[in-house]
N, C-alpha and C. Protein backbone atom coordinates (compact mmCIF):
# COMPACT_ATOMS: atom_id res chain seq x y z
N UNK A 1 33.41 -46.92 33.62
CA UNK A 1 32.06 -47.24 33.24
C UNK A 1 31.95 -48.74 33.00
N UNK A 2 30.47 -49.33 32.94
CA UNK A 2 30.73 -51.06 32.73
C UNK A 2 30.44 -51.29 31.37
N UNK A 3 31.21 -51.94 31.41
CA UNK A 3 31.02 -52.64 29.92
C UNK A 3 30.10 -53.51 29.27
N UNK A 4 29.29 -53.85 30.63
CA UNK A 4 27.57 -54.79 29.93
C UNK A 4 27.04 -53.85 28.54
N UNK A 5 26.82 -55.09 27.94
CA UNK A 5 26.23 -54.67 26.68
C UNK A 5 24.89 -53.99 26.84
N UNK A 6 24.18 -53.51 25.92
CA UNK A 6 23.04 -52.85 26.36
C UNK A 6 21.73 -53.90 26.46
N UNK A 7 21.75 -54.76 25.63
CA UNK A 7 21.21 -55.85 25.36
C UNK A 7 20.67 -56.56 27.15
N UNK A 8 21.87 -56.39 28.11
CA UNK A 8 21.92 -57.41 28.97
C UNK A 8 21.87 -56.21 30.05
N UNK A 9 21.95 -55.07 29.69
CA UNK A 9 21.25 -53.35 30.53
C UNK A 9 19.90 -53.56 30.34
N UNK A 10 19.28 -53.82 29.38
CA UNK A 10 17.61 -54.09 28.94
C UNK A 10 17.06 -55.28 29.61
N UNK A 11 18.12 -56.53 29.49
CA UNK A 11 17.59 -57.50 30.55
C UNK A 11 17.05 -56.94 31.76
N UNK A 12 18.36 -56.59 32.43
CA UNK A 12 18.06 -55.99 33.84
C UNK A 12 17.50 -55.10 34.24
N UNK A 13 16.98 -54.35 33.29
CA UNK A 13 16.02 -53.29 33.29
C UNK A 13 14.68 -53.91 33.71
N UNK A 14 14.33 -55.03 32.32
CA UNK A 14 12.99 -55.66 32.28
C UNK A 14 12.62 -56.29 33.78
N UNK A 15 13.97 -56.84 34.62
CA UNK A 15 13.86 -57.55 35.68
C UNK A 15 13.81 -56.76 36.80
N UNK A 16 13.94 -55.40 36.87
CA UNK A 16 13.46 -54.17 37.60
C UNK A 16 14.58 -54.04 38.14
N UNK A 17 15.71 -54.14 37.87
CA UNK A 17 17.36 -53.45 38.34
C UNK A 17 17.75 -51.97 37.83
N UNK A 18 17.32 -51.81 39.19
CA UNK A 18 18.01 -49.97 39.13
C UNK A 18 19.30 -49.85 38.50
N UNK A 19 20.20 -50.88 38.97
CA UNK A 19 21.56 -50.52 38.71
C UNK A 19 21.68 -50.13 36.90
N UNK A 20 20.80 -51.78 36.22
CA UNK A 20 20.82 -51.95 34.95
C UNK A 20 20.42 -50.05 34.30
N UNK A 21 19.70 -49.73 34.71
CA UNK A 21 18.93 -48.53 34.51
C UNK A 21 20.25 -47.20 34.55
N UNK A 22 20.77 -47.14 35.53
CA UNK A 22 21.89 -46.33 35.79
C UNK A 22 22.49 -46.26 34.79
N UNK A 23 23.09 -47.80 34.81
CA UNK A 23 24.68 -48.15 34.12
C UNK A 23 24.18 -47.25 32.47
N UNK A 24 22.33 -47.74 31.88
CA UNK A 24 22.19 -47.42 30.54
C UNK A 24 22.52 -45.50 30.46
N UNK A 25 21.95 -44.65 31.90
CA UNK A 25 21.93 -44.08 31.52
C UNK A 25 23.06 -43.10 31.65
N UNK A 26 24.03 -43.44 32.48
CA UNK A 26 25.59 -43.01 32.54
C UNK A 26 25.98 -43.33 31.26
N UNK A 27 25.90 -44.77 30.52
CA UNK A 27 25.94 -44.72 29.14
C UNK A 27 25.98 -43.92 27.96
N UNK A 28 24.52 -43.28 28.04
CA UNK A 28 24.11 -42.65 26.68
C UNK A 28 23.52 -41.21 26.95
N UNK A 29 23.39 -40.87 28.36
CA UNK A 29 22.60 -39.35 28.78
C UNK A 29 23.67 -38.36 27.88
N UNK A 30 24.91 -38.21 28.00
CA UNK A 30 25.34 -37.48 27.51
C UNK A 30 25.37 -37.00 25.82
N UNK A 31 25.01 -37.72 25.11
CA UNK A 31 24.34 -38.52 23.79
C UNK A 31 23.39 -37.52 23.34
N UNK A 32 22.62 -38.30 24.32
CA UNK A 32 20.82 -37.59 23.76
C UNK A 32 20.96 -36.40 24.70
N UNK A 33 21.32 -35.84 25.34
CA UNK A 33 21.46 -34.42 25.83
C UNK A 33 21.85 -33.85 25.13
N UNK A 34 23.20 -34.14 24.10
CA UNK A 34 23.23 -32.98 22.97
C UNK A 34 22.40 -33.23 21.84
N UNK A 35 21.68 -34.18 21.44
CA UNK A 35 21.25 -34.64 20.64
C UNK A 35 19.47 -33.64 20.75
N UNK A 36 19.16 -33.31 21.79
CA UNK A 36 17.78 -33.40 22.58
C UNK A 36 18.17 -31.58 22.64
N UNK A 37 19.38 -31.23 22.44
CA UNK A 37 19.60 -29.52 22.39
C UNK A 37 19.22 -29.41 20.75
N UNK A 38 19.61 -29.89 20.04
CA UNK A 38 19.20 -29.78 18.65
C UNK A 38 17.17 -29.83 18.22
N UNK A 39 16.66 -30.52 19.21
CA UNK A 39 14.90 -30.67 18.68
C UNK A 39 14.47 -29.89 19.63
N UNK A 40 14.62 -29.66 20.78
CA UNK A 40 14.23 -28.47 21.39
C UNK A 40 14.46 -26.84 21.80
N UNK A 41 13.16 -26.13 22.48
CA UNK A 41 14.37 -24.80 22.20
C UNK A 41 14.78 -24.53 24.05
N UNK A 42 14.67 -25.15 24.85
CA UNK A 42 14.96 -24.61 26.28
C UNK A 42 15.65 -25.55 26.79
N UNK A 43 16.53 -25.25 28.08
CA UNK A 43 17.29 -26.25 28.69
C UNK A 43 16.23 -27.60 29.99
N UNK A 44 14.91 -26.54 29.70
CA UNK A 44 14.17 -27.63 30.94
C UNK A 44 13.40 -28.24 29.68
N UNK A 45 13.33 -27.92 28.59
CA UNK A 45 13.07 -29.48 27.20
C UNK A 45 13.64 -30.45 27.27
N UNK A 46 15.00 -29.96 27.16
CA UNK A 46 16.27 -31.20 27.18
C UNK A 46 15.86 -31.47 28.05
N UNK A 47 15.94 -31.55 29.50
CA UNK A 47 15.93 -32.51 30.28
C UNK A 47 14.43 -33.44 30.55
N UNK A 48 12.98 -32.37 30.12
CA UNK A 48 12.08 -33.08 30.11
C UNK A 48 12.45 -34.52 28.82
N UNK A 49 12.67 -34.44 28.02
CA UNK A 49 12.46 -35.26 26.75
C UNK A 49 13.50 -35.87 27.20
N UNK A 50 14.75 -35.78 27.56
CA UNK A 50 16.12 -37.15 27.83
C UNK A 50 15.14 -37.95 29.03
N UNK A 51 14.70 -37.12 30.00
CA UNK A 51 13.66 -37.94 30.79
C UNK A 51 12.93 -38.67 30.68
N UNK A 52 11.85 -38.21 30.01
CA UNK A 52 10.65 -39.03 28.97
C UNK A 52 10.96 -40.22 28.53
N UNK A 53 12.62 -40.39 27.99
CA UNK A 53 13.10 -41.30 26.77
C UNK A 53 13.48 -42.22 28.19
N UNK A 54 14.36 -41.94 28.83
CA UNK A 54 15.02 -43.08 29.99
C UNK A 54 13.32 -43.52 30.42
N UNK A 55 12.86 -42.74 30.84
CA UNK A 55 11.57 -43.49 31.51
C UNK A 55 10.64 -44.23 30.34
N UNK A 56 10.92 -44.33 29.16
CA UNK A 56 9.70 -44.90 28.53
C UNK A 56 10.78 -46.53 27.88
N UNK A 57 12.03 -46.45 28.32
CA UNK A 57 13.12 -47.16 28.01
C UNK A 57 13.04 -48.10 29.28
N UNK A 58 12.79 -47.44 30.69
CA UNK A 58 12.53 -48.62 31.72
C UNK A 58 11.10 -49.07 31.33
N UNK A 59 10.03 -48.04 31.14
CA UNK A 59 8.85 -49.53 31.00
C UNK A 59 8.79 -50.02 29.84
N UNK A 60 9.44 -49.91 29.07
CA UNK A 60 9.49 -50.84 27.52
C UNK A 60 10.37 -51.33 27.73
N UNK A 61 11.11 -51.50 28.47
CA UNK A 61 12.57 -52.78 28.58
C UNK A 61 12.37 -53.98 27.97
N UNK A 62 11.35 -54.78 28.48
CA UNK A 62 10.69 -55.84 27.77
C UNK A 62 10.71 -56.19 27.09
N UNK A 63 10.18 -55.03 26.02
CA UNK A 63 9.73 -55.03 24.76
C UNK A 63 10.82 -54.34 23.23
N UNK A 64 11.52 -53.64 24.40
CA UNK A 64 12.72 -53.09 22.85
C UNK A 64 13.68 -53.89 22.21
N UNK A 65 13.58 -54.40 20.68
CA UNK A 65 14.30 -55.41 20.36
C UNK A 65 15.58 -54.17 19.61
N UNK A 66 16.71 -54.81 19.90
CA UNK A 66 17.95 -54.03 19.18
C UNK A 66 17.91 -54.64 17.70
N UNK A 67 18.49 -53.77 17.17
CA UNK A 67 18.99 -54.30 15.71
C UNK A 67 20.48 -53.78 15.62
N UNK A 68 21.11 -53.79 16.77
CA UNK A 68 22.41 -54.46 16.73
C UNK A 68 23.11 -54.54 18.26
N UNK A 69 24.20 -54.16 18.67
CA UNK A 69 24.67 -53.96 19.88
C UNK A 69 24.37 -52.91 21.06
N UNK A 70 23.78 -51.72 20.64
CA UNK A 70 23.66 -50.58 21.08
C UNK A 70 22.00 -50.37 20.97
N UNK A 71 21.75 -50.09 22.50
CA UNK A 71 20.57 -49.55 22.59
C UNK A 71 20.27 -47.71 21.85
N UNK A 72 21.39 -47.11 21.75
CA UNK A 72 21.29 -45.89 21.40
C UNK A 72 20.30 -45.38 19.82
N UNK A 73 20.58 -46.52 18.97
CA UNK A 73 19.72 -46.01 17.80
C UNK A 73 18.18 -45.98 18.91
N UNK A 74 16.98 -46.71 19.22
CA UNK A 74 16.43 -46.69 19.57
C UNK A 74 16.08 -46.04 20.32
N UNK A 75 17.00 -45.34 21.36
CA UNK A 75 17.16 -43.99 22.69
C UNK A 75 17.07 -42.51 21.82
N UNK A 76 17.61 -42.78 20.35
CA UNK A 76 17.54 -41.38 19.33
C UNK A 76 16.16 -41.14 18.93
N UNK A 77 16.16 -42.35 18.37
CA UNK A 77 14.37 -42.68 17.78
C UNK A 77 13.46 -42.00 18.75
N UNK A 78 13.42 -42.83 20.23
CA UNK A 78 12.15 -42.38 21.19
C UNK A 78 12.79 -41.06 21.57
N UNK A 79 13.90 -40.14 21.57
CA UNK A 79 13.86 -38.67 22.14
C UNK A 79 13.65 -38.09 20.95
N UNK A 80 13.55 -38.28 19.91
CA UNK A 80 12.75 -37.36 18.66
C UNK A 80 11.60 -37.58 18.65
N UNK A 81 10.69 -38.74 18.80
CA UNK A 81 9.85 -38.75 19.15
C UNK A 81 9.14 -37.74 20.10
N UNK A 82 9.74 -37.88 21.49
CA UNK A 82 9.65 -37.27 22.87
C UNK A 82 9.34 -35.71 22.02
N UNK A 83 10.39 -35.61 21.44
CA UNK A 83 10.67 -33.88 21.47
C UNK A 83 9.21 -33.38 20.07
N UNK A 84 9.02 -34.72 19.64
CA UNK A 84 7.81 -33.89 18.54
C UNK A 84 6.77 -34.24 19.18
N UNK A 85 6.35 -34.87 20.26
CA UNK A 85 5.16 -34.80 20.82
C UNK A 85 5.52 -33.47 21.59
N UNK A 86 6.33 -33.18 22.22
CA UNK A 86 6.61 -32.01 22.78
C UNK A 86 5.85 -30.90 21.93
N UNK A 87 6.60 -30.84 21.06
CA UNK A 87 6.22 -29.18 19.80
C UNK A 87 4.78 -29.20 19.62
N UNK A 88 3.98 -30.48 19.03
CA UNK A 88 2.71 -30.70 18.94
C UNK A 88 1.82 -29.90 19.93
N UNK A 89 2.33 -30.57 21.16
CA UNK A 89 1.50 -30.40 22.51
C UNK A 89 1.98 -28.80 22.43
N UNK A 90 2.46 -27.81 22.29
CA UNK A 90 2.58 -26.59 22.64
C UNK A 90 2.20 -26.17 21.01
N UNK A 91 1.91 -26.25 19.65
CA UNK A 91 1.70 -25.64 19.07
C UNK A 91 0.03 -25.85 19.42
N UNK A 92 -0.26 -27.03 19.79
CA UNK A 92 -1.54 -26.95 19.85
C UNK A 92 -2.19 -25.88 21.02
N UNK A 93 -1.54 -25.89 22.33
CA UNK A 93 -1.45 -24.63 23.03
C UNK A 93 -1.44 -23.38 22.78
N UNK A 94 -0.23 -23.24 21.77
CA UNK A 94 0.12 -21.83 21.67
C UNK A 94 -1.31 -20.91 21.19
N UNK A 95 -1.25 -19.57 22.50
CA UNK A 95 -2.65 -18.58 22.27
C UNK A 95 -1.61 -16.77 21.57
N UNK A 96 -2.32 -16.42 21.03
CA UNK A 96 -2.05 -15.17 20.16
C UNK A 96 -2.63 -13.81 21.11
N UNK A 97 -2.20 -12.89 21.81
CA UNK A 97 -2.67 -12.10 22.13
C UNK A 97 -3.65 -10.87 21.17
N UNK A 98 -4.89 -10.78 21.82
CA UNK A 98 -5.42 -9.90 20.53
C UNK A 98 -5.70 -8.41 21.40
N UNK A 99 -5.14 -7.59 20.56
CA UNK A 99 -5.27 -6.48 21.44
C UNK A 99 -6.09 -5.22 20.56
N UNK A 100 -6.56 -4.26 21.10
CA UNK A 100 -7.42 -3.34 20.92
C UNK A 100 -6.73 -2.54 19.38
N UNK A 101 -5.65 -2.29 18.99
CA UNK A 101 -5.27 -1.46 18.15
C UNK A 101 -5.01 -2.53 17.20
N UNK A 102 -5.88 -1.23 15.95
CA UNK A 102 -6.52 -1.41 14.74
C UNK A 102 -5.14 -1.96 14.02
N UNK A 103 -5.58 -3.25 12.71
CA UNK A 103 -4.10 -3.73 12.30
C UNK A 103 -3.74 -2.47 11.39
N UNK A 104 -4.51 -1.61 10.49
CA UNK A 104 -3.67 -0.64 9.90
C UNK A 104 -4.55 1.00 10.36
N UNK A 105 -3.64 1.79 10.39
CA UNK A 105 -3.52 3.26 11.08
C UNK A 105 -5.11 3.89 10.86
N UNK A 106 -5.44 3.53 9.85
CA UNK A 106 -6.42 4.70 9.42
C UNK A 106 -7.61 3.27 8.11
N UNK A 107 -8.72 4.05 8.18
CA UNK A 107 -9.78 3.28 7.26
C UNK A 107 -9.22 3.17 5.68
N UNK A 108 -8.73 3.86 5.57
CA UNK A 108 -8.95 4.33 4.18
C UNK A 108 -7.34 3.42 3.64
N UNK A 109 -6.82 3.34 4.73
CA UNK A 109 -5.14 2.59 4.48
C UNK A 109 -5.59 1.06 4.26
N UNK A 110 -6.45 0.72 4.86
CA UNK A 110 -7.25 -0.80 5.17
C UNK A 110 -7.99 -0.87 3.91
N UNK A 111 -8.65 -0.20 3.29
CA UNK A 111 -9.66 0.16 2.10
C UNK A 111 -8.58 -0.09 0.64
N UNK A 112 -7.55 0.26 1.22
CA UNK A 112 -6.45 0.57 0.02
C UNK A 112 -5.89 -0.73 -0.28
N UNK A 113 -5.76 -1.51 0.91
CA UNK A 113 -5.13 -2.54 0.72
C UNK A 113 -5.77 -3.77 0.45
N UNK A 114 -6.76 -3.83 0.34
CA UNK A 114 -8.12 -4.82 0.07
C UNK A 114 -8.66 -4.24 -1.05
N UNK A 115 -8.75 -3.37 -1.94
CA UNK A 115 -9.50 -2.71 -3.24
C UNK A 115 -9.38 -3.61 -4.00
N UNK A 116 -7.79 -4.83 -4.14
CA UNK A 116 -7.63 -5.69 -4.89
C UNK A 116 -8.69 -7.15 -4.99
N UNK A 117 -9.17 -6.64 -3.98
CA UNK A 117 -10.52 -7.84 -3.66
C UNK A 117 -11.72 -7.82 -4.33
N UNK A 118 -12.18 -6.01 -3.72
CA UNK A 118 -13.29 -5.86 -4.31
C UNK A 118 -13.40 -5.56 -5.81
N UNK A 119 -12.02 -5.14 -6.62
CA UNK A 119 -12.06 -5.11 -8.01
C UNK A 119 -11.96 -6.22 -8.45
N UNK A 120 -11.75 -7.54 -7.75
CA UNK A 120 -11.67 -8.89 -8.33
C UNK A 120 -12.99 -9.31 -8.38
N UNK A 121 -14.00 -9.07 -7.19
CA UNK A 121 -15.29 -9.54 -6.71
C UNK A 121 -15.79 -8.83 -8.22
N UNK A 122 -16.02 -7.46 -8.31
CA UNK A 122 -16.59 -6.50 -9.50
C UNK A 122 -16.52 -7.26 -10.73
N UNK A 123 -14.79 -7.80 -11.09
CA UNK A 123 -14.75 -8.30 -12.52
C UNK A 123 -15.68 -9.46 -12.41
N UNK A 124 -15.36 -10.37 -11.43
CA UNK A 124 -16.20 -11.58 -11.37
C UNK A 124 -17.91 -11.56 -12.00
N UNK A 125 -18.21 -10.67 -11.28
CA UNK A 125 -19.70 -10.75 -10.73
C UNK A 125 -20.17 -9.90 -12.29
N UNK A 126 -19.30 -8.75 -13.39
CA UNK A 126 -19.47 -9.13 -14.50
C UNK A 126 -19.32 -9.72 -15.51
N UNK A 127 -18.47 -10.19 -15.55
CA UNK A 127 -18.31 -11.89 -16.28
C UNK A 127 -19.67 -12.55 -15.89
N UNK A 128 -20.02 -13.04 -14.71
CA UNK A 128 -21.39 -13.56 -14.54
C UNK A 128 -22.32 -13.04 -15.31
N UNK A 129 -22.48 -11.93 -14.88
CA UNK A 129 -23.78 -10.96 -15.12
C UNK A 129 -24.11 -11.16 -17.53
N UNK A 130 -22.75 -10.93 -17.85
CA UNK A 130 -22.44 -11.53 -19.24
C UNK A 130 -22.54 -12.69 -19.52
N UNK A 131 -22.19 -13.36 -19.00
CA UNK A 131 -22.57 -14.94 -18.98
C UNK A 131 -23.77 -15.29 -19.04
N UNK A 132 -24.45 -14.68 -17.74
CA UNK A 132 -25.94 -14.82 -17.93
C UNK A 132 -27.06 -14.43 -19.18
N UNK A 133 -26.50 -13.40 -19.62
CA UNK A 133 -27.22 -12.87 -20.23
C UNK A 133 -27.40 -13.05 -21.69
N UNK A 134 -25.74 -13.89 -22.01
CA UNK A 134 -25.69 -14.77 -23.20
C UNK A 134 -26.57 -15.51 -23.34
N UNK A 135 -26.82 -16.54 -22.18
CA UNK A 135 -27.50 -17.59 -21.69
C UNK A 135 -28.91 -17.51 -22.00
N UNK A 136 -29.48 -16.36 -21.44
CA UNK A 136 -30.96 -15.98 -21.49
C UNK A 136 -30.81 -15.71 -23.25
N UNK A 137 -30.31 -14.78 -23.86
CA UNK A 137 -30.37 -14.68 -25.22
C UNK A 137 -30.31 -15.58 -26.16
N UNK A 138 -29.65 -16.99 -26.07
CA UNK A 138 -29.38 -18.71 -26.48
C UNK A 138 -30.80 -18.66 -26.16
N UNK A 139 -30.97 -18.94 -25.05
CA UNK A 139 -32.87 -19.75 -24.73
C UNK A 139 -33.85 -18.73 -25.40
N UNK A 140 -33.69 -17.47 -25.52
CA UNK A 140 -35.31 -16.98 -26.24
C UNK A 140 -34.98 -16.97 -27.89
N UNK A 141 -33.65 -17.38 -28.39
CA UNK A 141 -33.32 -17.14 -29.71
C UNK A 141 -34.01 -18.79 -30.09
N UNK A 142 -33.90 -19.89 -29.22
CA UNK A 142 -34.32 -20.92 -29.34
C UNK A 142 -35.79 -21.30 -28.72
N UNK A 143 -36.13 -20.45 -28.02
CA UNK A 143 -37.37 -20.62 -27.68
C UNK A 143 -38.59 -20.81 -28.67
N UNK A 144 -39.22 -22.11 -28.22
CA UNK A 144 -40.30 -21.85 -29.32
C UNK A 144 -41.55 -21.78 -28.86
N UNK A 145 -41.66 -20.97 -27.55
CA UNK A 145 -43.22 -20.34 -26.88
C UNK A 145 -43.04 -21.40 -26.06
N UNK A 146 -41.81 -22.27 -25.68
CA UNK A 146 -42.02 -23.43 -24.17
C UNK A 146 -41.58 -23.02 -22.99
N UNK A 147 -40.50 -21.74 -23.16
CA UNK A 147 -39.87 -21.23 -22.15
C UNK A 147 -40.11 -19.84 -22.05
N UNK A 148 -41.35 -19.77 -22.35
CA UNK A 148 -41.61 -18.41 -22.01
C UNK A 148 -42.02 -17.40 -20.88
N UNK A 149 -40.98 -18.45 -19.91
CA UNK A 149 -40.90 -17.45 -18.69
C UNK A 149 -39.65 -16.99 -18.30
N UNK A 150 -38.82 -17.14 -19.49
CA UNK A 150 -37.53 -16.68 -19.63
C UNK A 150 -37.73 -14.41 -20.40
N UNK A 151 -38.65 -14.70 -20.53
CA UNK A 151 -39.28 -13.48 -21.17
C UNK A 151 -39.11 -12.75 -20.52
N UNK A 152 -39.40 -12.56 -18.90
CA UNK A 152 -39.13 -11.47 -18.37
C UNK A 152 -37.65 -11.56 -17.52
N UNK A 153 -36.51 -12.13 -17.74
CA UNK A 153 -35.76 -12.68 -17.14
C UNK A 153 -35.16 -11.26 -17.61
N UNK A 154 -34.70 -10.97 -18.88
CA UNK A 154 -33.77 -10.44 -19.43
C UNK A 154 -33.66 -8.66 -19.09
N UNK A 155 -35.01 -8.54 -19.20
CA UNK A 155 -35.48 -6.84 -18.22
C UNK A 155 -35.01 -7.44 -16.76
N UNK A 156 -34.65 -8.27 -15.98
CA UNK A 156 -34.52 -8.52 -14.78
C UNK A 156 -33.17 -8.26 -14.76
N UNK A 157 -32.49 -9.31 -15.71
CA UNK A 157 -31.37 -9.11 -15.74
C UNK A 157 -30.14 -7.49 -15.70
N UNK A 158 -31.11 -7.21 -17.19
CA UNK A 158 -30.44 -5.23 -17.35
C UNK A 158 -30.58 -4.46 -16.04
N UNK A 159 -31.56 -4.85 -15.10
CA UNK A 159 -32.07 -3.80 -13.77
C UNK A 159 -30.63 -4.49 -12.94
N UNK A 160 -30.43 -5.75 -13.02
CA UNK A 160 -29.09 -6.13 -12.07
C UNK A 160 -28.02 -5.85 -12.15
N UNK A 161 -28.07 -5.49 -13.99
CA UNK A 161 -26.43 -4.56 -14.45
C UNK A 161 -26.26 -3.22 -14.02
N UNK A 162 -27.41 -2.84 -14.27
CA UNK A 162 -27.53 -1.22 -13.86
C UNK A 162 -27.49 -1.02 -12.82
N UNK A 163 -28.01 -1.86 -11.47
CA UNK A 163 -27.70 -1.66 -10.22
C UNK A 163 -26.15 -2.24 -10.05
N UNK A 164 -25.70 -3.33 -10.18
CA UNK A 164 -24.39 -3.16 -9.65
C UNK A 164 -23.27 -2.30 -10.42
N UNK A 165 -23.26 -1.86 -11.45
CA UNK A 165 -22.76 -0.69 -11.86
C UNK A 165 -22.90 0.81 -11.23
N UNK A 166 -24.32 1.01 -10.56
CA UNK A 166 -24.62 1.91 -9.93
C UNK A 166 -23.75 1.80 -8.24
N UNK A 167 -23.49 0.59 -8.25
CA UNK A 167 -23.27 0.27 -6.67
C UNK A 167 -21.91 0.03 -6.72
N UNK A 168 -20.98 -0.24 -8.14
CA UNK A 168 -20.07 -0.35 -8.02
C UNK A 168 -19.41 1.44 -7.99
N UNK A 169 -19.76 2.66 -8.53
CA UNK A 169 -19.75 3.63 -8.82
C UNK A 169 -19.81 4.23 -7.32
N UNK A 170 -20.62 3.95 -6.42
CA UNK A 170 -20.81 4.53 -4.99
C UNK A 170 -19.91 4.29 -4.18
């Protein structure tokens, strides 16, 4: 193998030398091929993403500054990269088949398993219904004939207890 530094592989890259290009990737393919089995899950990943990385390594030749002797930190960097634009681009893809059969067997199994909802909705909505009605009882205990259209609020109110009690019962 040659011994050009990578530094002076990137020269000759930038200057459009195939060879420079080779020599990097006889270099380091074997590298990021196992490296590129670890972020992906198929053998045509690995080779898309070690691909991706050599090719985005010839048109950034130019531009990739080392921070030391070895182009390889930088070849790790852009195939993790490679491989999470990869996952992105297919989670954003990925479709869910929806098919005709019901998620649980029977109504009443579905009813069973959601009751925890509607007895939460029930407590809620009397807590409100109490709340309110505190509320209205504060304003006519303080009322001094200014809010006296709170007057019929409170018969409004009892008809809303009695119906959702009635409706919670059905």
């Amino acid at each position: 193998m040659d011994e050009t530094s990578d530094g002076e592989l990137l020269r000759q890259m930038a200057a459009g030398s195939q060879s420079g290009m080779r020599t990097l990737v006889e270099k380091h393919s074997r590298t990021l091929i196992r490296y590129a089995w670890a972020l992906v899950e198929s053998p045509s990943d690995v080779d898309d993403v070690v691909q991706d990385t050599f090719v985005t390594a010839w048109r950034g030749a130019d531009r990739i500054a080392l921070s030391g002797e070895s182009a390889l930190p930088w070849l790790l960097v852009t195939c993790r990269n490679h491989a999470a634009n990869l996952a992105r681009s297919r989670s954003r893809k990925r479709t869910y088949p929806i098919t005709d059969e019901p998620v649980w067997d029977d109504q009443q199994d579905a009813r069973d398993r959601l009751r925890w909802v509607l007895d939460e909705i029930e407590r809620l909505l009397w807590s409100f219904i109490f709340i309110l009605q505190a509320v209205f009882l504060i304003i006519e205990l303080h009322d001094n004939g200014e809010a006296a259209w709170f007057r019929w609020a409170l018969p409004v109110l009892n008809l809303v207890i009695v119906a959702a009690y009635l409706a919670s019962v059905v």
